[in-house]
N, C-alpha and C. Protein backbone atom coordinates (compact mmCIF):
# COMPACT_ATOMS: atom_id res chain seq x y z
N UNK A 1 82.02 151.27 -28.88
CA UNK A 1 82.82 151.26 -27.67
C UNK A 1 82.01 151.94 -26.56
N UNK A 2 81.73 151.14 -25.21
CA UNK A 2 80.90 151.42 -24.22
C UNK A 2 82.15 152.46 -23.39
N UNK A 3 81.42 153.86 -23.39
CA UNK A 3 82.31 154.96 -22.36
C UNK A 3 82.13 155.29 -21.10
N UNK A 4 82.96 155.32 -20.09
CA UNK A 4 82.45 155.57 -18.95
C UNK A 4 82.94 157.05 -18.77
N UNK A 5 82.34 158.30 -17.73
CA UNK A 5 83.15 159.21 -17.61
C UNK A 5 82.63 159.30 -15.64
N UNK A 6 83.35 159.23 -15.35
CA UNK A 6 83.65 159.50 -14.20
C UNK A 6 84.30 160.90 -13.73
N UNK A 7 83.28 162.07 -13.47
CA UNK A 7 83.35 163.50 -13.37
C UNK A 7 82.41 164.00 -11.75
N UNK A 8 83.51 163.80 -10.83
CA UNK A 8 82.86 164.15 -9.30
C UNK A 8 82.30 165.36 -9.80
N UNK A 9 80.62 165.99 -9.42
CA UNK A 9 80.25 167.47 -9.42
C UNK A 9 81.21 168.19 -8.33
N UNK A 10 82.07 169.35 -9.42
CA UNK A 10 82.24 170.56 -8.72
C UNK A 10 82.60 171.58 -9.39
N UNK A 11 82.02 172.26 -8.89
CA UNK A 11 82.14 173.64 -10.35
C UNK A 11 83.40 174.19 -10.84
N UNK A 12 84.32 174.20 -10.18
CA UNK A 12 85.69 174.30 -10.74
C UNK A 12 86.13 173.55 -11.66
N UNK A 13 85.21 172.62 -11.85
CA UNK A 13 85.91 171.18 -12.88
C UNK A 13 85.13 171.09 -14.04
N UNK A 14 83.51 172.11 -14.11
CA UNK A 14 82.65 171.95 -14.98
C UNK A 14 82.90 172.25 -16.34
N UNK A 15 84.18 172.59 -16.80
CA UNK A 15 84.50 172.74 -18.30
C UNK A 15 84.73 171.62 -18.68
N UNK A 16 85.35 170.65 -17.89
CA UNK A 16 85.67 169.20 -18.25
C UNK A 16 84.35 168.73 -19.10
N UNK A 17 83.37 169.15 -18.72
CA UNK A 17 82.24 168.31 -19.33
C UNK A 17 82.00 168.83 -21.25
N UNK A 18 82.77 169.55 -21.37
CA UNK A 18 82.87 170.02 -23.09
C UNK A 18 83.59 168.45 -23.71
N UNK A 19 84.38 167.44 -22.56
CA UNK A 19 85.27 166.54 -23.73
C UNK A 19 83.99 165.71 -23.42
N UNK A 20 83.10 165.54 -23.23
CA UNK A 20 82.32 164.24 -23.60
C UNK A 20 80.67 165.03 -23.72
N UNK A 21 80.64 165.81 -24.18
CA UNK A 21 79.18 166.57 -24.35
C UNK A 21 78.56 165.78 -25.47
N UNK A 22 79.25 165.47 -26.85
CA UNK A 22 79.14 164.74 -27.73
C UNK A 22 79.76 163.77 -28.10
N UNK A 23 79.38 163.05 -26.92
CA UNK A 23 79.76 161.50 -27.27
C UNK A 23 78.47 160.56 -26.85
N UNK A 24 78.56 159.75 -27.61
CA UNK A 24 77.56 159.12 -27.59
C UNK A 24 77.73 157.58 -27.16
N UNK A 25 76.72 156.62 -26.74
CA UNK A 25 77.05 155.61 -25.74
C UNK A 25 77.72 156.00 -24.52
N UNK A 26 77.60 156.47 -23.88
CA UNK A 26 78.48 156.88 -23.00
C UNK A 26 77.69 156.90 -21.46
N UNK A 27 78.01 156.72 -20.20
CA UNK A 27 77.78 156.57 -19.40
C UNK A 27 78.27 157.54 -17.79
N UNK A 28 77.65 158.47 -17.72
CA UNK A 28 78.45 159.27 -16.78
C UNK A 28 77.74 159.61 -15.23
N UNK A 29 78.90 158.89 -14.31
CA UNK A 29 79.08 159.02 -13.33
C UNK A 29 79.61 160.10 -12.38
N UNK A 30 78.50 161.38 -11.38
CA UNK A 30 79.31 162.14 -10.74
C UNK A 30 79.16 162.16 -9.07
N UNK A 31 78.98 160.90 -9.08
CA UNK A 31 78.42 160.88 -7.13
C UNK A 31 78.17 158.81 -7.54
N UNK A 32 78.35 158.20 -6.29
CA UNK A 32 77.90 156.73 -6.26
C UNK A 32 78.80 156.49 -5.05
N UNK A 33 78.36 154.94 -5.12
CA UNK A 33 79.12 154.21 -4.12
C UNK A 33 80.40 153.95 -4.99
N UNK A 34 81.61 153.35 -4.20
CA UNK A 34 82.87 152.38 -4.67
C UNK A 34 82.31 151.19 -5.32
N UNK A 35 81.15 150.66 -5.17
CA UNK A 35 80.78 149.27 -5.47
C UNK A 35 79.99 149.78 -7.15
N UNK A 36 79.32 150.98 -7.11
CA UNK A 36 78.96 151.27 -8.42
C UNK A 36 80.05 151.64 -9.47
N UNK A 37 81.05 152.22 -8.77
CA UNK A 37 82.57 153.07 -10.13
C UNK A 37 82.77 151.54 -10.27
N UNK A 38 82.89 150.42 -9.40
CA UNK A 38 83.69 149.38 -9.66
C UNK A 38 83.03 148.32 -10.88
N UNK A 39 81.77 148.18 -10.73
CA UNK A 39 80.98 147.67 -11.47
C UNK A 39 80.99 148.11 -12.89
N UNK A 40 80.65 149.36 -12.83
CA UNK A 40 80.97 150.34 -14.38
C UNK A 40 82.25 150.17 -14.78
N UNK A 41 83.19 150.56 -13.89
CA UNK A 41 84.73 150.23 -14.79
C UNK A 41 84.78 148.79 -15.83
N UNK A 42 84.10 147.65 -14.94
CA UNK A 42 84.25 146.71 -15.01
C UNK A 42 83.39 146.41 -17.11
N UNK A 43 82.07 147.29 -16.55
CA UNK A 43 81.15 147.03 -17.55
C UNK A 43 81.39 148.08 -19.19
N UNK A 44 82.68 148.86 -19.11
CA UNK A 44 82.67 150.13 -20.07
C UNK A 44 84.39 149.16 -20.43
N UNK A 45 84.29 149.80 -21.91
CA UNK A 45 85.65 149.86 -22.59
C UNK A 45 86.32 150.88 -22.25
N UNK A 46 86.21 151.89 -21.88
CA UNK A 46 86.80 152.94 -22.14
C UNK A 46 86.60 153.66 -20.77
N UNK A 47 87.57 154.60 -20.55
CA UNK A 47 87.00 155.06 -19.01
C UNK A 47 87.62 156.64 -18.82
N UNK A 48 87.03 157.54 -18.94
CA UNK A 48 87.57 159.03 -18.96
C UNK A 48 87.56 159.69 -17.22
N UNK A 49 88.59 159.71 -16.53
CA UNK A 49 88.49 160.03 -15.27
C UNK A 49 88.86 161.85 -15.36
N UNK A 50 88.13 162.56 -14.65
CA UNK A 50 88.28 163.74 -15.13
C UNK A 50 87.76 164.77 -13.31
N UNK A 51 88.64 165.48 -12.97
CA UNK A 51 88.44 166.33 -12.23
C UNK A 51 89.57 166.66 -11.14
N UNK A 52 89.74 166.92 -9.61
CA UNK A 52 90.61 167.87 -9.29
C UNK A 52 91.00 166.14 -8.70
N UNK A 53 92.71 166.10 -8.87
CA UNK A 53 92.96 164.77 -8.41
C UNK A 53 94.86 165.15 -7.24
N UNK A 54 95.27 163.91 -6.91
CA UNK A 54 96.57 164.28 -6.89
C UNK A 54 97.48 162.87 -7.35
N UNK A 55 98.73 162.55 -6.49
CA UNK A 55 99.64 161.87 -7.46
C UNK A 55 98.69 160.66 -7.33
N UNK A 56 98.00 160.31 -5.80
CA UNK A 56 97.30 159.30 -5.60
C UNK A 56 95.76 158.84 -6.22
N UNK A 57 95.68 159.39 -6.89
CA UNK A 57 94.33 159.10 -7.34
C UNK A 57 93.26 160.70 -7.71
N UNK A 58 92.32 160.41 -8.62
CA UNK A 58 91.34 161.31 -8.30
C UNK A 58 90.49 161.46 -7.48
N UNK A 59 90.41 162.84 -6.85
CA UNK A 59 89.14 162.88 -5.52
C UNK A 59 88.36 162.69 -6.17
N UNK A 60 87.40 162.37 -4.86
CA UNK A 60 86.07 162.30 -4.89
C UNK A 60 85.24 163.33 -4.45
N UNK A 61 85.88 164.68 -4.11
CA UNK A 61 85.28 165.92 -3.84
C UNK A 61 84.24 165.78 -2.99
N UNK A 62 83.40 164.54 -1.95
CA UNK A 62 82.84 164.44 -1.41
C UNK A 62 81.39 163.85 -1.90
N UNK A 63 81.47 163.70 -3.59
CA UNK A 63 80.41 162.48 -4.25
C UNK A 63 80.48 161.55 -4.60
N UNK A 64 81.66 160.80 -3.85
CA UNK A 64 81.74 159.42 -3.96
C UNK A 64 82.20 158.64 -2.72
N UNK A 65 82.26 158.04 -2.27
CA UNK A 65 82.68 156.76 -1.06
C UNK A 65 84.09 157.08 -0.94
N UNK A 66 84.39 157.66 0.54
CA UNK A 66 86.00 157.42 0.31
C UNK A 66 86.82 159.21 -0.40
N UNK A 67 87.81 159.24 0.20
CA UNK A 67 88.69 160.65 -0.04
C UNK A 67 88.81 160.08 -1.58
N UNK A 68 89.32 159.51 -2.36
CA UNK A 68 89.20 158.88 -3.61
C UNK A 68 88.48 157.82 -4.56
N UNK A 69 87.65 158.33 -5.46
CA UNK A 69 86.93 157.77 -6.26
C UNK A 69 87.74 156.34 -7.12
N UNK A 70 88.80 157.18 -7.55
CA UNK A 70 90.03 156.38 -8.46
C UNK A 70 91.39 156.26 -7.01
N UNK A 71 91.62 155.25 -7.12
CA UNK A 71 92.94 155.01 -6.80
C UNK A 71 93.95 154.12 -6.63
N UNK A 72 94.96 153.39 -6.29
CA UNK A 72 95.56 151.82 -6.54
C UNK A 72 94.82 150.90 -6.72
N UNK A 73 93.54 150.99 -5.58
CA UNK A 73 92.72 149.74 -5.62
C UNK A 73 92.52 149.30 -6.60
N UNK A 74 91.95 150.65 -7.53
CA UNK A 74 91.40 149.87 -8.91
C UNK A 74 92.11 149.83 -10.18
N UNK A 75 93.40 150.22 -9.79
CA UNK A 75 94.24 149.68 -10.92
C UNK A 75 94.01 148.61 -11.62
N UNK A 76 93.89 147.30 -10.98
CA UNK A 76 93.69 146.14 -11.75
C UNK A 76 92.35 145.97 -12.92
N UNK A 77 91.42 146.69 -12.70
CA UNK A 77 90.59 146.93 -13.83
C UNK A 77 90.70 147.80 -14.51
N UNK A 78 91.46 148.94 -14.18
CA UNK A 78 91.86 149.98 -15.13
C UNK A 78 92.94 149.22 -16.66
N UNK A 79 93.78 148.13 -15.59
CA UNK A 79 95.05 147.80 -16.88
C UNK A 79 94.09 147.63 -18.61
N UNK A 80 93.48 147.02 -18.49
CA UNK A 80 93.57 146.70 -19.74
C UNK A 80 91.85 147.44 -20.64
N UNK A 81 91.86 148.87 -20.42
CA UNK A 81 90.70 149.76 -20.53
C UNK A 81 91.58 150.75 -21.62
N UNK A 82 90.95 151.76 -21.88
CA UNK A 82 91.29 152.95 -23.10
C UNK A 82 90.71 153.25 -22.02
N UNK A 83 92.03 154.74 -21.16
CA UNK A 83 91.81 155.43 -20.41
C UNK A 83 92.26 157.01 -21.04
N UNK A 84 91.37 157.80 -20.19
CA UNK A 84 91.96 159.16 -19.98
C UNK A 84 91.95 159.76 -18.46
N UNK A 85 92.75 160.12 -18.51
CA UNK A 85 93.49 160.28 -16.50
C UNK A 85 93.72 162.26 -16.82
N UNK A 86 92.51 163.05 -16.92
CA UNK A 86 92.91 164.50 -16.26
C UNK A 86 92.30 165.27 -15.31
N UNK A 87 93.57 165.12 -14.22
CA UNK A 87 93.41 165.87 -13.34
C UNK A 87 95.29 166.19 -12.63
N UNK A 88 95.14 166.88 -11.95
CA UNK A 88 96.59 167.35 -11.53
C UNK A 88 97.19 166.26 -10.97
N UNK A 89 98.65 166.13 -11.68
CA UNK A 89 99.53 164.76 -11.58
C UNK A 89 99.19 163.55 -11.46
N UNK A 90 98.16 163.88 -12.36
CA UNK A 90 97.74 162.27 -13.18
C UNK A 90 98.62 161.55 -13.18
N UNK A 91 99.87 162.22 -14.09
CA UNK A 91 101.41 161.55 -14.69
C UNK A 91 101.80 160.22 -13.37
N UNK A 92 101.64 161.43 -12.28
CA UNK A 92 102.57 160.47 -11.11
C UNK A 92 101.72 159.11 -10.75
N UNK A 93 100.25 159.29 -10.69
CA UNK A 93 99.69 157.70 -10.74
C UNK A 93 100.04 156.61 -11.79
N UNK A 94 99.41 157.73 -13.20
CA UNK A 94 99.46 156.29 -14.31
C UNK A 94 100.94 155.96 -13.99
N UNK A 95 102.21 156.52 -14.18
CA UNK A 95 103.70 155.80 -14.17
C UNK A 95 103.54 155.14 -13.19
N UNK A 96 103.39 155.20 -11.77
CA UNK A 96 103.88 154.12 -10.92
C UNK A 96 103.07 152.85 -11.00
N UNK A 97 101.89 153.35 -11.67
CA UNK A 97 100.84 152.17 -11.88
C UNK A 97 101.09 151.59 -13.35
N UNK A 98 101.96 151.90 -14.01
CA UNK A 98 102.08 151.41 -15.63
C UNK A 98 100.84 151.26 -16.05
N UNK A 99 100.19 152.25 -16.35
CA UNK A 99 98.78 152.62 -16.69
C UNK A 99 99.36 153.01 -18.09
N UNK A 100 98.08 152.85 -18.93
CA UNK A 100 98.40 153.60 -20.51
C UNK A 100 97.19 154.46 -20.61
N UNK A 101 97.55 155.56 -21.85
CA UNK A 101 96.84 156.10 -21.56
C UNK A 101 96.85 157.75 -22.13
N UNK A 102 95.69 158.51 -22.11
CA UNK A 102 96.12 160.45 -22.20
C UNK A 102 96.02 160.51 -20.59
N UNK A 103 96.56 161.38 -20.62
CA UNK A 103 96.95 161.89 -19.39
C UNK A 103 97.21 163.23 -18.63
N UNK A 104 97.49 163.83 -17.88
CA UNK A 104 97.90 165.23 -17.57
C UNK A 104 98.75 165.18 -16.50
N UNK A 105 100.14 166.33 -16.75
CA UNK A 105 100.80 166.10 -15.59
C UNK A 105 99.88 167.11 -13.98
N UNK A 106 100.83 167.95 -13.84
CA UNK A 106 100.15 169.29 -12.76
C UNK A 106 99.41 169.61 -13.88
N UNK A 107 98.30 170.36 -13.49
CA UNK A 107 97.38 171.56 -14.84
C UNK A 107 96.76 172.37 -13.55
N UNK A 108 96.59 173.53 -14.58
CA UNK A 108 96.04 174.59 -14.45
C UNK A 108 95.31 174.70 -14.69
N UNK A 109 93.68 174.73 -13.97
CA UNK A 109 92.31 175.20 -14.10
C UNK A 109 92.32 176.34 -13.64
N UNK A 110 92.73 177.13 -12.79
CA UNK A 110 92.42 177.59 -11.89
C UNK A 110 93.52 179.11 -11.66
N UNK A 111 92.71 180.18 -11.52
CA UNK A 111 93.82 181.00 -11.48
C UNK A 111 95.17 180.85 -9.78
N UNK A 112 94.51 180.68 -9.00
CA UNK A 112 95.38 180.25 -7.72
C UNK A 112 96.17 179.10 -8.28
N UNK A 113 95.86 178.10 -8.92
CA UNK A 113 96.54 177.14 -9.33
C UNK A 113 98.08 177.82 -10.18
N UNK A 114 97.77 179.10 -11.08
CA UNK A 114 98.76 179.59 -12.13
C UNK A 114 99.21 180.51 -10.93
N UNK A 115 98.99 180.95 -9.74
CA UNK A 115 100.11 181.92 -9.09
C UNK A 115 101.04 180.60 -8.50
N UNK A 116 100.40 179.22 -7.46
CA UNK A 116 101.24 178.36 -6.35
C UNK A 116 102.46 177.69 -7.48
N UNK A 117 102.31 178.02 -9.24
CA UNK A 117 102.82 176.89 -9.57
C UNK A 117 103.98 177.66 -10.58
N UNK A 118 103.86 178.93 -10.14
CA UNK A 118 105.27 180.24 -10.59
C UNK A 118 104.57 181.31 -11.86
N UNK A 119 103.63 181.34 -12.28
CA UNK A 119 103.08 181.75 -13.19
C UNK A 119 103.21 183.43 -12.57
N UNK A 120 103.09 184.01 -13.71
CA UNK A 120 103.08 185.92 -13.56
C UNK A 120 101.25 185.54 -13.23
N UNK A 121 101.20 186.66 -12.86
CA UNK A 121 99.70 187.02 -12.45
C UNK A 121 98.44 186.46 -14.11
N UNK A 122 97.65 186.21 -13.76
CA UNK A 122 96.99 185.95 -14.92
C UNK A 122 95.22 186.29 -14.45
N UNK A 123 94.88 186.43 -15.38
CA UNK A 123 93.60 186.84 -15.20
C UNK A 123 92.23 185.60 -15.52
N UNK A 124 90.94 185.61 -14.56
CA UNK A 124 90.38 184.42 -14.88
C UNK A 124 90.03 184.37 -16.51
N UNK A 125 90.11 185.33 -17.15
CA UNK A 125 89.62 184.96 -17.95
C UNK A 125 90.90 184.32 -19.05
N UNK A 126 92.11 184.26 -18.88
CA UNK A 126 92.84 183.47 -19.57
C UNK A 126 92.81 182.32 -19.38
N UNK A 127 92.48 181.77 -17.55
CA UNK A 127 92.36 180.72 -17.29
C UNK A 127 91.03 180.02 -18.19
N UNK A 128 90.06 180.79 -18.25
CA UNK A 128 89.14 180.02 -18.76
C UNK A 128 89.32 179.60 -20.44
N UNK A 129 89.54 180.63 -20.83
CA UNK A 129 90.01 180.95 -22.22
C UNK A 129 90.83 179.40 -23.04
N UNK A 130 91.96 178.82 -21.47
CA UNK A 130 92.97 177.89 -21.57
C UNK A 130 91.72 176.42 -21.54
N UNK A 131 90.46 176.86 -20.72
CA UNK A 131 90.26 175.66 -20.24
C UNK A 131 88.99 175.58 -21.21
N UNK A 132 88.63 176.09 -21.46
CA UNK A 132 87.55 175.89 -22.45
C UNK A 132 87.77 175.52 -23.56
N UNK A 133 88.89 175.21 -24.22
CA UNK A 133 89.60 175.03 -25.91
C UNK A 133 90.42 173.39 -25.15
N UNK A 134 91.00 173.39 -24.25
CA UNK A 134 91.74 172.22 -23.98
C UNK A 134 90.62 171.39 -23.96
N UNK A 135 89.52 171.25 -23.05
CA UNK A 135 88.58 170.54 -23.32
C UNK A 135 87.43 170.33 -24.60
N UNK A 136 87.26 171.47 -24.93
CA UNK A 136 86.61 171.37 -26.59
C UNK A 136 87.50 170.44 -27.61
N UNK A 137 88.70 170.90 -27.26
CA UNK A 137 89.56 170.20 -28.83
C UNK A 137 90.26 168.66 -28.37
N UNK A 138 90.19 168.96 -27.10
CA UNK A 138 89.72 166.58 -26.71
C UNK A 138 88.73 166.35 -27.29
N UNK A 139 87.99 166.90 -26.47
CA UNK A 139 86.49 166.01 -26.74
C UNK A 139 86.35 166.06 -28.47
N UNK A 140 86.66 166.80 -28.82
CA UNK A 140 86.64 166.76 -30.52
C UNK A 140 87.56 165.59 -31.03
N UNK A 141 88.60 165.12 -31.03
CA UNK A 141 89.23 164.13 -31.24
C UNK A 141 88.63 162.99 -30.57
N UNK A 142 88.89 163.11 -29.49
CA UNK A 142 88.39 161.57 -28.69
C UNK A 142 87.44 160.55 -29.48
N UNK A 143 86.61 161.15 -30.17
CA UNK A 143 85.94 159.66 -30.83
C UNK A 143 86.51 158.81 -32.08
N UNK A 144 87.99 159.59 -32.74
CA UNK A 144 88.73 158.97 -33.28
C UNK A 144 89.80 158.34 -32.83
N UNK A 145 89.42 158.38 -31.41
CA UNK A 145 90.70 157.19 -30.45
C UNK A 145 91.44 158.12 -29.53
N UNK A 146 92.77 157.93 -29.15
CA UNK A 146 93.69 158.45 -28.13
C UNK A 146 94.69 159.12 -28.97
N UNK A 147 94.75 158.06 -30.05
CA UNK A 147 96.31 159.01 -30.84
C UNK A 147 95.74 160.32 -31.23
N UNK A 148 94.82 160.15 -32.34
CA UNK A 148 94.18 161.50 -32.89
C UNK A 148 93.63 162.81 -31.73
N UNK A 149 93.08 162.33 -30.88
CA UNK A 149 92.96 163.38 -29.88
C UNK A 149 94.20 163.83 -29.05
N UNK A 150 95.19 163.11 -28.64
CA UNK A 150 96.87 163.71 -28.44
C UNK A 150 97.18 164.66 -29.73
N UNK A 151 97.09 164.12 -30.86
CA UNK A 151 97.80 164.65 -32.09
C UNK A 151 97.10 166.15 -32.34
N UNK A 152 95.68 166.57 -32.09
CA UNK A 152 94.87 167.62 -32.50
C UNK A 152 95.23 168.33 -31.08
N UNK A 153 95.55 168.40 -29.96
CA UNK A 153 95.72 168.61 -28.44
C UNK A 153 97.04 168.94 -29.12
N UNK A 154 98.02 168.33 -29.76
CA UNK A 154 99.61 168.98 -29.80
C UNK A 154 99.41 169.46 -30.95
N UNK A 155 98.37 170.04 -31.88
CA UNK A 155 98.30 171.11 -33.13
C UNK A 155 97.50 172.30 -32.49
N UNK A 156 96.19 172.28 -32.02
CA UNK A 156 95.73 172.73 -31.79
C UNK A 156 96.17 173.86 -30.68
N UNK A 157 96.40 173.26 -29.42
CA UNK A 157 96.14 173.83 -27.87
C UNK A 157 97.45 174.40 -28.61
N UNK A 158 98.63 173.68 -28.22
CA UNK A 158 99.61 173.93 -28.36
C UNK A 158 100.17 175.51 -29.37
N UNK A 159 99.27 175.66 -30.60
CA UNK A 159 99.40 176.87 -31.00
C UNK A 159 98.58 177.68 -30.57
N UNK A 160 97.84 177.64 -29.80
CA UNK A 160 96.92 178.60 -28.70
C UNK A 160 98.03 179.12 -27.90
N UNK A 161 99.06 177.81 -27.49
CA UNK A 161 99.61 178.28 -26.30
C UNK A 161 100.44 179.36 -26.40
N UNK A 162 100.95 179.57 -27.87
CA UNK A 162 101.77 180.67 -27.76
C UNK A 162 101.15 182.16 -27.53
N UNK A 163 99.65 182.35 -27.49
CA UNK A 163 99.18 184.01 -26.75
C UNK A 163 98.47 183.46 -25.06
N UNK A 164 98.85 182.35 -24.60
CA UNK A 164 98.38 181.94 -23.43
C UNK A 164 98.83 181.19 -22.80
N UNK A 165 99.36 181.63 -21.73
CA UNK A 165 101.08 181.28 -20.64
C UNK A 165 100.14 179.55 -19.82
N UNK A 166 98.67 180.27 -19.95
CA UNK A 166 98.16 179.07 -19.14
C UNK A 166 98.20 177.64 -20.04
N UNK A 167 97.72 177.79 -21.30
CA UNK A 167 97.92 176.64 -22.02
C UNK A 167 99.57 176.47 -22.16
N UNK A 168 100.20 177.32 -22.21
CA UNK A 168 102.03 176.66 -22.52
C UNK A 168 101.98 176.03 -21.40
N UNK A 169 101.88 176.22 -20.24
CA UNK A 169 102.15 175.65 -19.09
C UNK A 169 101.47 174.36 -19.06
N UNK A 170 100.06 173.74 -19.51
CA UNK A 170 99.60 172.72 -19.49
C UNK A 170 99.71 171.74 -20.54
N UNK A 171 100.19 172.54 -21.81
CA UNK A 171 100.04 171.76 -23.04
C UNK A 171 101.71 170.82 -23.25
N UNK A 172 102.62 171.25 -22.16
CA UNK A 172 103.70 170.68 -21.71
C UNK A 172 103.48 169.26 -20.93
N UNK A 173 101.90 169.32 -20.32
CA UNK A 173 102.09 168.31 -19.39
C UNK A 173 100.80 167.64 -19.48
N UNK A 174 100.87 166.95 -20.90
CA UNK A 174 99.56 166.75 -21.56
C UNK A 174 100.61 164.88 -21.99
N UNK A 175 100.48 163.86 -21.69
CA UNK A 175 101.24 162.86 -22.66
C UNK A 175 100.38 161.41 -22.77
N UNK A 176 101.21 160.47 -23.61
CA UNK A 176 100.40 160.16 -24.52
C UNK A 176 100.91 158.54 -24.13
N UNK A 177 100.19 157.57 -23.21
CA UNK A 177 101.24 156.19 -23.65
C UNK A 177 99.42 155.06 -24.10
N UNK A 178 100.41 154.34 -25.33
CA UNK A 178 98.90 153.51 -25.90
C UNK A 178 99.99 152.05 -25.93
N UNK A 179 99.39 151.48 -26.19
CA UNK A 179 99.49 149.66 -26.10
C UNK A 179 100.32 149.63 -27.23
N UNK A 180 101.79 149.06 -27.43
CA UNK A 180 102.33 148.80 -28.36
C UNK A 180 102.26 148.26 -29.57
N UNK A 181 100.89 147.28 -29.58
CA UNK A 181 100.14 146.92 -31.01
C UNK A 181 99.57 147.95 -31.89
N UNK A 182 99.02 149.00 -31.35
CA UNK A 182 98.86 149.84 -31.43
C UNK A 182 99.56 151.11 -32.24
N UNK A 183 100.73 151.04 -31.57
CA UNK A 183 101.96 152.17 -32.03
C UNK A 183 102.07 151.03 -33.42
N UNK A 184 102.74 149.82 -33.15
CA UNK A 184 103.33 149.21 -34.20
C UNK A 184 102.41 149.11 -35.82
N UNK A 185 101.29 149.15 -35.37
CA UNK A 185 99.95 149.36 -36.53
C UNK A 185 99.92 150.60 -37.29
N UNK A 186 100.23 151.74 -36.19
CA UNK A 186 100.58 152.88 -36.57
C UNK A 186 101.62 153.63 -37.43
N UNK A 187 102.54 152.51 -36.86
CA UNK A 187 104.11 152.72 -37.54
C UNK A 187 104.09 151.91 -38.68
N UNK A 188 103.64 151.15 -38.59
CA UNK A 188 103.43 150.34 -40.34
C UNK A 188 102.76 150.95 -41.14
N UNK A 189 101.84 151.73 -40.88
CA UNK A 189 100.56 152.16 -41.87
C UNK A 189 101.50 153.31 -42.26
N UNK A 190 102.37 154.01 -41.82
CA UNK A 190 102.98 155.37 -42.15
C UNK A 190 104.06 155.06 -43.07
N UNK A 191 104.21 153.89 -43.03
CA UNK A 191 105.70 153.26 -43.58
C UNK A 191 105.06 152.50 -44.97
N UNK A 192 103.79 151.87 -45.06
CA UNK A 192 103.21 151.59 -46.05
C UNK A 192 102.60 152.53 -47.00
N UNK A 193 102.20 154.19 -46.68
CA UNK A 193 101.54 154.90 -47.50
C UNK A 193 102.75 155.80 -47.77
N UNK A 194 103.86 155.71 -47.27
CA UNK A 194 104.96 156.37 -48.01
C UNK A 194 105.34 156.11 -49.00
């Protein structure tokens, strides 16, 4: 499976790069034109969009063409890709776009991010603490697909989250939609080894 990762450079976002450090085939984009993301989307199975975004799309932080790298436009090549969409209110694009997919709702990188969004005071180093394991224990699943990396993300993070307010807060807004052949393959195989 040909991977694309699409990761604008900016140092606030540089932990992201732990979910695809070890992956292999893979193809990563952090600065281009619109005519290059479009081409690559076009040319990769798989497409990991990753950095500071909002409901409309992910920025382009100023290394790519355009206030957004990702956004409606390219929905239509996104539909039918193995995506991952994290950045803050991912959720609100993929739904209005019936995108499938991992995903993230709001998240927390960032300690300013854990005061604007009601959090008690927290210290950077919980933030990092949150962001360095959320991205290690994707990227650790991810090459066994979308389910298994959701499933190790809701074992994993998730019991982190209980000594770290920053992961409870993100590991809430972490979800999971895949192609119904998919689920149904899934749901048979569980129903057959029972």
């Amino acid at each position: 499976m040909k991977t694309l990762i699409i990761h604008p450079q900016d140092e606030t976002t540089i932990f992201l790069r732990h979910i695809y450090r070890n992956l292999h085939n893979c193809t990563l984009l952090k600065n281009g034109s619109r005519i290059d993301v479009i081409s690559q989307i076009i040319d990769h199975d798989r497409i990991f969009m990753l950095g500071h975004g909002t409901p409309n799309g992910l920025l382009s932080v100023g290394q790519f063409d355009g206030q957004y790298v990702i956004d409606d436009t390219i929905v239509p090549i996104l539909s039918n890709k193995e995506c991952i969409f994290i950045w803050c209110n991912a959720d609100k694009f993929v739904t209005r776009n019936k995108l499938k997919g991992l995903y993230s709702g709001m998240f927390i990188s960032e300690v300013m991010e854990a005061l604007l969004m009601g959090l008690p005071p927290v210290s950077q180093k919980t933030v990092d603490e949150s962001n360095f394991l959320f991205a290690t224990v994707l990227g650790q699943g991810i090459e066994l697909g979308l389910y298994h990396a959701y499933h190790m993300m809701m074992v994993v993070y998730e019991a982190f989250s209980s000594r770290n307010i920053v992961a409870k807060y993100n590991v809430q807004r972490l979800y999971l939609i895949v192609w119904l052949s998919i689920c149904m393959l899934y749901h048979n195989y569980l129903i057959i080894s029972d």
